[in-house]
Protein backbone atom coordinates (compact mmCIF):
# COMPACT_ATOMS: atom_id res chain seq x y z
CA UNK A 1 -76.99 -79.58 96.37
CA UNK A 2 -74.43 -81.96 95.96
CA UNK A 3 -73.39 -83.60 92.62
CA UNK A 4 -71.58 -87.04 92.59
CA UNK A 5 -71.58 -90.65 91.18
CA UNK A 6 -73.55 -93.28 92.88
CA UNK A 7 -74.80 -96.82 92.22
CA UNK A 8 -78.02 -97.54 91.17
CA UNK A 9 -79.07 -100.63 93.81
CA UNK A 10 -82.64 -100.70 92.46
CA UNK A 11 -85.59 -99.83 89.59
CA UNK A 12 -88.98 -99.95 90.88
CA UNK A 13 -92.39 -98.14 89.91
CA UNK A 14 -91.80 -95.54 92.22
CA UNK A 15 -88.75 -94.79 90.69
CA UNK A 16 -85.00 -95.09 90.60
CA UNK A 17 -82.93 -96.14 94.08
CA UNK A 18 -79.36 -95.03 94.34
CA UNK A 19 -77.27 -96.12 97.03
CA UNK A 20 -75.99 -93.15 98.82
CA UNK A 21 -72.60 -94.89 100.60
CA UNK A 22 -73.25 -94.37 104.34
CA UNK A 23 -76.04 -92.02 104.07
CA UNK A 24 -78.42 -95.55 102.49
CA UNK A 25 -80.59 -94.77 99.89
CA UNK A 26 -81.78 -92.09 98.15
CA UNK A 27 -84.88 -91.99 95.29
CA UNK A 28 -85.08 -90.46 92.05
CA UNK A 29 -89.01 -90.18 91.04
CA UNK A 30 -89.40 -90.83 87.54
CA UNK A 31 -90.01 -86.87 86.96
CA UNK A 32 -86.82 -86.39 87.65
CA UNK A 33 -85.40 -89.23 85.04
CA UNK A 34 -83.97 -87.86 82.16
CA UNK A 35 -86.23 -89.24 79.73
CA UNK A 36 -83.46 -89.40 76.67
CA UNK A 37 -81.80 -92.20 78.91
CA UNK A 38 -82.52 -95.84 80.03
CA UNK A 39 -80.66 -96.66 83.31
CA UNK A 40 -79.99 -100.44 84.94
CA UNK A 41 -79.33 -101.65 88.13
CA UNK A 42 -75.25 -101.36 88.46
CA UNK A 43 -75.30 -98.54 86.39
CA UNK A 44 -73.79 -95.09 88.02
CA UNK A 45 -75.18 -91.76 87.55
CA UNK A 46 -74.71 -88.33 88.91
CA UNK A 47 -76.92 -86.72 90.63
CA UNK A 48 -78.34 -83.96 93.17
CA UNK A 49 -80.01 -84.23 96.58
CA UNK A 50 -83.30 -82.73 96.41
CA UNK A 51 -84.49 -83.15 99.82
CA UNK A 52 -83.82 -84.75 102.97
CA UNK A 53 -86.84 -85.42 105.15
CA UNK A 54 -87.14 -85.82 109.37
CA UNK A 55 -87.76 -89.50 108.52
CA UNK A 56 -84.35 -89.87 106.94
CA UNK A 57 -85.62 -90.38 103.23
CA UNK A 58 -83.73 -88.88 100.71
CA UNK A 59 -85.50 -86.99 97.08
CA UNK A 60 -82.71 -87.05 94.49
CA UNK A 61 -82.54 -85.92 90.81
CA UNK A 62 -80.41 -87.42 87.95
CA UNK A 63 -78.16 -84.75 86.15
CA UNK A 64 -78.29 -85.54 82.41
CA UNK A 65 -74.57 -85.52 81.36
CA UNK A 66 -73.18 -84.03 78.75
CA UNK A 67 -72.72 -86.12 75.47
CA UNK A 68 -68.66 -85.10 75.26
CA UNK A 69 -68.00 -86.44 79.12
CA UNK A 70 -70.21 -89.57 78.33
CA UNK A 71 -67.93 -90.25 75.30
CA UNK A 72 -65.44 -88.70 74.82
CA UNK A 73 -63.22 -91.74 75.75
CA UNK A 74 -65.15 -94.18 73.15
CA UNK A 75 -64.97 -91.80 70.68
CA UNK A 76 -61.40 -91.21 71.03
CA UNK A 77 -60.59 -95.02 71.10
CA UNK A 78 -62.65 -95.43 68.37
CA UNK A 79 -60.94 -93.24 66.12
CA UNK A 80 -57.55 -94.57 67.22
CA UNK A 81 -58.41 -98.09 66.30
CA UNK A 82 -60.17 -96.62 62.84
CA UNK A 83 -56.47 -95.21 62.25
CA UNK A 84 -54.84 -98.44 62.55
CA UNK A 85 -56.71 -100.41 60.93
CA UNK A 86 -56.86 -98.16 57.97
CA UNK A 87 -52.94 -98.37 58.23
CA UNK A 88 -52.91 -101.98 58.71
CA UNK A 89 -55.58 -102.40 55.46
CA UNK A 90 -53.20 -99.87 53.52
CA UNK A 91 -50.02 -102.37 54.45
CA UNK A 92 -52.22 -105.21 53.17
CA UNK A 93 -53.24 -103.73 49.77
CA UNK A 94 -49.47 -102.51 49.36
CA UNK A 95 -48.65 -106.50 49.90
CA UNK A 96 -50.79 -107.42 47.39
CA UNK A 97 -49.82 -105.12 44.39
């Protein structure tokens, strides 16, 4: 199994399609969505090759990822403009006084 990130080119009722750089395009069936997470075309995901068939169609999976990858970098900006504007609002109410 390989794990990577790939684009997803398209959403139809069949599923998810991810483009697969020169290998095309591979399908996630919706039973192997993580249902906790709603996905868009553009959007890149990790997955894992299922199956590859004689006809050259490709089964894939979406691996859920871990809430601490997905954001750890939001949270961490997040805090760090928290912190500065509570110093900035502390600078303020100093003025003020």
């Amino acid at each position: 199994m390989i794990e990577n990130q790939y684009k997803i080119s398209n959403i139809t009722k069949f599923g998810i399609f991810v483009d697969l750089d020169d290998n095309g395009t591979g399908l996630v069936r919706w039973s192997n969505v993580p249902k906790s997470e709603k996905y868009h075309i553009g959007d890149y995901v990790s997955i894992n090759i299922l199956n590859t068939h004689p006809d050259g169609k490709i089964d894939l999976e979406i691996v859920a990822e871990d809430f601490n990858d997905k954001f750890e970098n939001f949270i961490s900006t997040s805090y760090i403009r928290l912190t500065d504007l509570q110093e900035k609002n502390k600078h303020i109410r100093d003025f003020i006084k």
